[in-house]
Protein backbone atom coordinates (compact mmCIF):
# COMPACT_ATOMS: atom_id res chain seq x y z
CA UNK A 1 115.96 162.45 -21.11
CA UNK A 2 118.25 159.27 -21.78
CA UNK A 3 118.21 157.59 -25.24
CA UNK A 4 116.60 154.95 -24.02
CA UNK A 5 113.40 157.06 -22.60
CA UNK A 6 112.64 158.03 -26.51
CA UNK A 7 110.08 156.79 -28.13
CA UNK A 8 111.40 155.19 -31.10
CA UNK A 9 109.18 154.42 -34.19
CA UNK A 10 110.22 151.62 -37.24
CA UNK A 11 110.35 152.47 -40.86
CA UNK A 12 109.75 150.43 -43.84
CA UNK A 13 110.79 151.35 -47.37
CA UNK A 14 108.28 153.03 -49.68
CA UNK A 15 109.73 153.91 -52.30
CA UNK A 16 113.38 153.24 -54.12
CA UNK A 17 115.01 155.31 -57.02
CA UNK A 18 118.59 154.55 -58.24
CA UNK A 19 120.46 156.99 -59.57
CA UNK A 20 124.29 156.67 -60.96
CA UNK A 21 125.41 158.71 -57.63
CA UNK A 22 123.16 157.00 -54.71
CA UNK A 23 119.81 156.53 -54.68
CA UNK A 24 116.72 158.29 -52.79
CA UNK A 25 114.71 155.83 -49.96
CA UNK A 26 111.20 157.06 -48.91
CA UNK A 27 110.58 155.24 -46.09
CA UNK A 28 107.36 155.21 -44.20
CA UNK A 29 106.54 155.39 -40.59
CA UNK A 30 103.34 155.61 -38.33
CA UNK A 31 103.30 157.97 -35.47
CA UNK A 32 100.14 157.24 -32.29
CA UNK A 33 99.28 160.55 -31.00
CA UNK A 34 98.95 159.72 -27.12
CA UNK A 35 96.48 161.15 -24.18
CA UNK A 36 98.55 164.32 -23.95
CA UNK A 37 99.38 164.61 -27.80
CA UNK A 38 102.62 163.95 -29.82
CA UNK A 39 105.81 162.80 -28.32
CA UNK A 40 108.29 165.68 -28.07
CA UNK A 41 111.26 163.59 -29.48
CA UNK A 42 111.24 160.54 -31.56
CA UNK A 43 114.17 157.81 -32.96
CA UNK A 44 113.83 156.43 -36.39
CA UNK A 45 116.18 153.68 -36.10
CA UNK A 46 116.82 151.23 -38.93
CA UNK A 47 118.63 153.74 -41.33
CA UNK A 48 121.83 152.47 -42.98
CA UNK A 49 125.21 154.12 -41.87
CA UNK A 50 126.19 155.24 -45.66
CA UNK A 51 122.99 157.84 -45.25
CA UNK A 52 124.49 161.21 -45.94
CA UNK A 53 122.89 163.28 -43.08
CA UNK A 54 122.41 166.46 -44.77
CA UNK A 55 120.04 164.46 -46.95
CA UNK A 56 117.45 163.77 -44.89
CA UNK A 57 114.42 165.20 -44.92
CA UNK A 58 111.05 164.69 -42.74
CA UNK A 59 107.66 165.37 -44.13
CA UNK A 60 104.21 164.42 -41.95
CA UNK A 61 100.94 163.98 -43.53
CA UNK A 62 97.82 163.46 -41.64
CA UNK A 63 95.88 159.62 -41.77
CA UNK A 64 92.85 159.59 -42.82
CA UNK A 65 90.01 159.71 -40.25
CA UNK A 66 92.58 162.42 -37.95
CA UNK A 67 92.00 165.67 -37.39
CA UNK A 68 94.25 166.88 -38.95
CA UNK A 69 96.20 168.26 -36.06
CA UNK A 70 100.04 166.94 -36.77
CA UNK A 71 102.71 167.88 -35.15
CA UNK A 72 105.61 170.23 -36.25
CA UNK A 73 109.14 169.24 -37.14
CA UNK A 74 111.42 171.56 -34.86
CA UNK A 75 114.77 169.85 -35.20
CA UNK A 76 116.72 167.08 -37.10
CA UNK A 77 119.45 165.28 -35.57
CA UNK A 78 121.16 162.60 -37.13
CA UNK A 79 123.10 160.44 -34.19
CA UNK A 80 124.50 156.75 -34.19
CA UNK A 81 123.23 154.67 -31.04
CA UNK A 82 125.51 151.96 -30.34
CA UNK A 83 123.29 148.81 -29.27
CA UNK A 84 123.86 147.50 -25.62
């Protein structure tokens, strides 16, 4: 699978607390579950390049009205896509 076949999902910024030594972003994001469930792999593009990658951390909560069924976070990659 190319980068370019994967899906990629927008963020927006949630919450913002600055501390002397950086500051910690909670971004938001909404994933569609499709006909044949959750996407295997997903971009979150948007993040700035000064993100220290061991930092990040993923956390899924169900919308209200789902069943509850979410999917589980395997593995975290943080990569830099150069734009075409």
């Amino acid at each position: 699978m190319t980068i370019s076949e994967v899906p990629s999902l927008s963020s927006n910024p949630r919450r913002v607390v600055v501390y002397r030594s950086g500051a910690m972003v909670t971004r938001c994001a909404n994933l569609q579950r499709g006909g044949e469930g959750f996407a295997r792999h997903l971009q979150l593009g948007g993040l700035p390049l000064t993100l220290d990658d061991s930092s990040l951390r993923v956390e899924l909560a169900a919308a209200s009205g789902d069943d509850g069924r979410l999917p589980v976070v395997g593995d975290l990659r943080v990569t830099l896509a150069a734009p075409s």
